[in-house]
Each structure stands twice: as C-alpha cells, then as structure tokens.
C-alpha atoms as a PDB file:
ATOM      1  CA  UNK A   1     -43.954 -14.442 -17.887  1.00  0.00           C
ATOM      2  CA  UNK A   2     -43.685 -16.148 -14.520  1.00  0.00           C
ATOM      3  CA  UNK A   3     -40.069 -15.777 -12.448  1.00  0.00           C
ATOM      4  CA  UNK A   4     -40.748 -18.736  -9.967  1.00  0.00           C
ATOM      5  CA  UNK A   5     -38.460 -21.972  -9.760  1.00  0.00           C
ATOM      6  CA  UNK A   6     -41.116 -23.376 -11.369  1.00  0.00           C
ATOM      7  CA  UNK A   7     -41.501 -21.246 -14.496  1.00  0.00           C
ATOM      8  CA  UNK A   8     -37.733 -21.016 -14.834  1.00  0.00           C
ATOM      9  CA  UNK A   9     -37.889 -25.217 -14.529  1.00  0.00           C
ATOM     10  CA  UNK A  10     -40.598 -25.006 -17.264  1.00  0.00           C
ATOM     11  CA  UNK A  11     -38.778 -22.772 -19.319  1.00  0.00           C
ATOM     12  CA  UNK A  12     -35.482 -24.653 -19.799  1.00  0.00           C
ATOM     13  CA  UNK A  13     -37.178 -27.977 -20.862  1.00  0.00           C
ATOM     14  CA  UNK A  14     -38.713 -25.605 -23.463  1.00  0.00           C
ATOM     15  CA  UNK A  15     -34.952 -24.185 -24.567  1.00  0.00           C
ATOM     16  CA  UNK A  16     -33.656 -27.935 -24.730  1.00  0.00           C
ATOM     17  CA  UNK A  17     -36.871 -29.022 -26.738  1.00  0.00           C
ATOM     18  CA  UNK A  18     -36.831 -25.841 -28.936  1.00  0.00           C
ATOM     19  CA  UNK A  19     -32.928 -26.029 -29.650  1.00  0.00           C
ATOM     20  CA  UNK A  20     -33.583 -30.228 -30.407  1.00  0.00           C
ATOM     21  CA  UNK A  21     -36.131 -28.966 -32.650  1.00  0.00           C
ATOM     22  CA  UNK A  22     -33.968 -26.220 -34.352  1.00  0.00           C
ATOM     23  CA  UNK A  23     -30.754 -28.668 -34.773  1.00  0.00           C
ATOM     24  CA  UNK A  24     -33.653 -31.300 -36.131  1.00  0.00           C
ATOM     25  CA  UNK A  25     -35.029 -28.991 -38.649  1.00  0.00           C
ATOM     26  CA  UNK A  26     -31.215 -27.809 -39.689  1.00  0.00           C
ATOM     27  CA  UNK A  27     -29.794 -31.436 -40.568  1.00  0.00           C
ATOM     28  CA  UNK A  28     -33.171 -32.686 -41.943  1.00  0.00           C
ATOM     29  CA  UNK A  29     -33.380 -29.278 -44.779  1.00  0.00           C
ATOM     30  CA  UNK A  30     -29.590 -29.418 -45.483  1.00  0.00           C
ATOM     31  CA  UNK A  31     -30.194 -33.284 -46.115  1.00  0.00           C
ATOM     32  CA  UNK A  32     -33.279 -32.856 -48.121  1.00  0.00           C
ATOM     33  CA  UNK A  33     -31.293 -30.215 -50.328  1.00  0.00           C
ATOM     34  CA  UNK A  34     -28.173 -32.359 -50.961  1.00  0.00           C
ATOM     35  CA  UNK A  35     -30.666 -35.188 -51.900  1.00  0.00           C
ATOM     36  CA  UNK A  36     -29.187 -37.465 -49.197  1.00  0.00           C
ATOM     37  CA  UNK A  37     -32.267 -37.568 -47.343  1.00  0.00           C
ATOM     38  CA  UNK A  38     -31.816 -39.943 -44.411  1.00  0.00           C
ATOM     39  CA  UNK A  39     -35.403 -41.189 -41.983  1.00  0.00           C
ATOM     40  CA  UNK A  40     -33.099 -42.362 -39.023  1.00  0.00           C
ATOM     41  CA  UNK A  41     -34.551 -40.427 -36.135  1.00  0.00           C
ATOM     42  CA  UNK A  42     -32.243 -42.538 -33.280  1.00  0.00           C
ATOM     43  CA  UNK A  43     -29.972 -40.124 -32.656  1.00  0.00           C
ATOM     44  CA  UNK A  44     -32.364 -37.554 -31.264  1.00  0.00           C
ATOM     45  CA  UNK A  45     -34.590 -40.602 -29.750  1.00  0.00           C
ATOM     46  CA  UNK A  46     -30.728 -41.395 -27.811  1.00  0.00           C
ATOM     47  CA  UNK A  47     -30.605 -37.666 -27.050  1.00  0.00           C
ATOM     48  CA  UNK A  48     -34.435 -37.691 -25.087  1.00  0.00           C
ATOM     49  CA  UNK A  49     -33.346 -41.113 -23.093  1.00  0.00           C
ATOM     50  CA  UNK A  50     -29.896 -39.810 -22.348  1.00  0.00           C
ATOM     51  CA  UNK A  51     -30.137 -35.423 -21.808  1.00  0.00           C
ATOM     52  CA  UNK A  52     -33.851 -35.840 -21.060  1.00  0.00           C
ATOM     53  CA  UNK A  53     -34.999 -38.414 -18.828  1.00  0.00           C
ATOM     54  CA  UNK A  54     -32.519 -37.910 -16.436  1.00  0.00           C
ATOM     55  CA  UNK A  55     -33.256 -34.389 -16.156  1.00  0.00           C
ATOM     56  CA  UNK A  56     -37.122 -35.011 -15.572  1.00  0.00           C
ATOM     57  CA  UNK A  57     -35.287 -37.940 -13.213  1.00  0.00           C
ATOM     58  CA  UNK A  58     -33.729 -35.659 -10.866  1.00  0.00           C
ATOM     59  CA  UNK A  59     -36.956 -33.653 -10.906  1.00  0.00           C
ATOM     60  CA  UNK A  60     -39.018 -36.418  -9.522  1.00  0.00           C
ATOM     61  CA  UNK A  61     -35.671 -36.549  -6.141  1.00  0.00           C
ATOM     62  CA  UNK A  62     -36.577 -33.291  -5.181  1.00  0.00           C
ATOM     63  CA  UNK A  63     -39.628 -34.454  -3.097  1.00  0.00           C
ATOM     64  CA  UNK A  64     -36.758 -36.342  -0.641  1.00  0.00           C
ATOM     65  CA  UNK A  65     -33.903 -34.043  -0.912  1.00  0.00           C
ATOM     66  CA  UNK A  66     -33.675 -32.854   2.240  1.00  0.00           C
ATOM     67  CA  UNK A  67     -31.643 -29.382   1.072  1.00  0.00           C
ATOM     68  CA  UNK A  68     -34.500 -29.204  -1.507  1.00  0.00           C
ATOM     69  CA  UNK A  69     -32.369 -27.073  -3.583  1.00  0.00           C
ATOM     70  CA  UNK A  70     -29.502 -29.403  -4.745  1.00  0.00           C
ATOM     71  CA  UNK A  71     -30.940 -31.402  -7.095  1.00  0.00           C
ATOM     72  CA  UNK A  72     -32.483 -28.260  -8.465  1.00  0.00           C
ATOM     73  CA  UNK A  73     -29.463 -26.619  -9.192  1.00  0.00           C
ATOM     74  CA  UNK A  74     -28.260 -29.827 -10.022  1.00  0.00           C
ATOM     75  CA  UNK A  75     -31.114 -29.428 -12.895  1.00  0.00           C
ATOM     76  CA  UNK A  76     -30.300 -26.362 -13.855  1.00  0.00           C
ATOM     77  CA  UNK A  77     -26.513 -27.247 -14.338  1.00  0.00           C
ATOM     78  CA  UNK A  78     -27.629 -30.097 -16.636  1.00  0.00           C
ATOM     79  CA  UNK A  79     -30.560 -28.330 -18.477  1.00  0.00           C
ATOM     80  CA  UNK A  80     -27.684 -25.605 -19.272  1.00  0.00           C
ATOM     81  CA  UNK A  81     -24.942 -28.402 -20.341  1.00  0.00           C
ATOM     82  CA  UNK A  82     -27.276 -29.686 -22.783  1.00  0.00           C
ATOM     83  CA  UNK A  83     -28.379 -26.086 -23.909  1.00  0.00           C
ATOM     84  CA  UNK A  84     -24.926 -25.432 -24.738  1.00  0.00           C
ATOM     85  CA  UNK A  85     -24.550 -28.809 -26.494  1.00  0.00           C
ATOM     86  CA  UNK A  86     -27.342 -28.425 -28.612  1.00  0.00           C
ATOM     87  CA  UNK A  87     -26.145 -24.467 -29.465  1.00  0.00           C
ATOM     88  CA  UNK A  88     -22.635 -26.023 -30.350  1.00  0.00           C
ATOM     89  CA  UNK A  89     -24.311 -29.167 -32.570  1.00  0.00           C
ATOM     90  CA  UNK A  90     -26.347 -26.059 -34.481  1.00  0.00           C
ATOM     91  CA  UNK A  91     -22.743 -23.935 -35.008  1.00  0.00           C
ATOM     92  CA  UNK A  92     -20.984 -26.784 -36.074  1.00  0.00           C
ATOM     93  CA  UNK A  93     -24.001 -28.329 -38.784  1.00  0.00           C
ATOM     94  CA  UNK A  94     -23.650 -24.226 -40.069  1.00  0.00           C
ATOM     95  CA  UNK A  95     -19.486 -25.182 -39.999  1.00  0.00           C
ATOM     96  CA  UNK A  96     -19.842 -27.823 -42.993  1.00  0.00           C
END
C-alpha cells in the first residue's frame, strides 16, 4: 500500500466504484427476492456521467492549475461527497 497523492487518488475511485458496486448488488438481490426484478441499469449509468466524469474531469485541470493542489483537493472533496452518498443510498435500501 502506496501513501502518495497518487495512490490515495487511485484509491478513492476504487471506494466510489466498490460502494456503486455494493449499493448495485443490494437493490438488484432484494429485487430478485421480492420477484420484482427490474433490468433498468440508468440510474447508475446517470450516477458514472454525473459523480464520475467530472471527477476524472477535474483530474485531467490539474496539468494547468497553477496552485496544483486545488483541484486536487477539490477531488478529494467530491470523491468523499459521493462516498458518503453512496454509504447513505446503502443505509437507507437496509431502511425499507
């Protein structure tokens, strides 16, 4: 385990995949158990263009930010916003 900007960059696009992964698997079992078992994958297909893209986004600005660290902790505020989201979406599908 690495402790450079880069690792730590690394490992929260690996938290928000993980988590989307998690809160995927959740709704799709609980659906498949109930019987109401529903293909639409658009709202985590919204969730990459809207959480992700702008994330990877504000990675690609770094090269011409001349502070060279706002836009990272920029990142890091958003990967952690969407962290949060995605640990609130899994407490609330337990909540039903």
């Amino acid at each position: 385990m690495d402790f450079s900007l880069a690792a730590w960059i690394t490992y929260t696009m690996w938290a928000i995949f993980a988590l989307m992964i998690v809160d995927f698997v959740i709704a799709f079992s609980r659906g498949f158990w109930k019987g109401s078992f529903d293909t639409t994958f658009l709202p985590y297909l919204k969730d990459i263009l809207y959480y992700i893209l702008p994330l990877n986004f504000i990675l690609s600005m770094v090269a011409i930010d001349p502070t060279k660290y706002t836009l990272i902790v920029l990142f890091f505020i958003g990967g952690a916003s969407v962290v949060v989201k995605y640990i609130m979406d899994i407490i609330g599908r337990f909540k039903e």
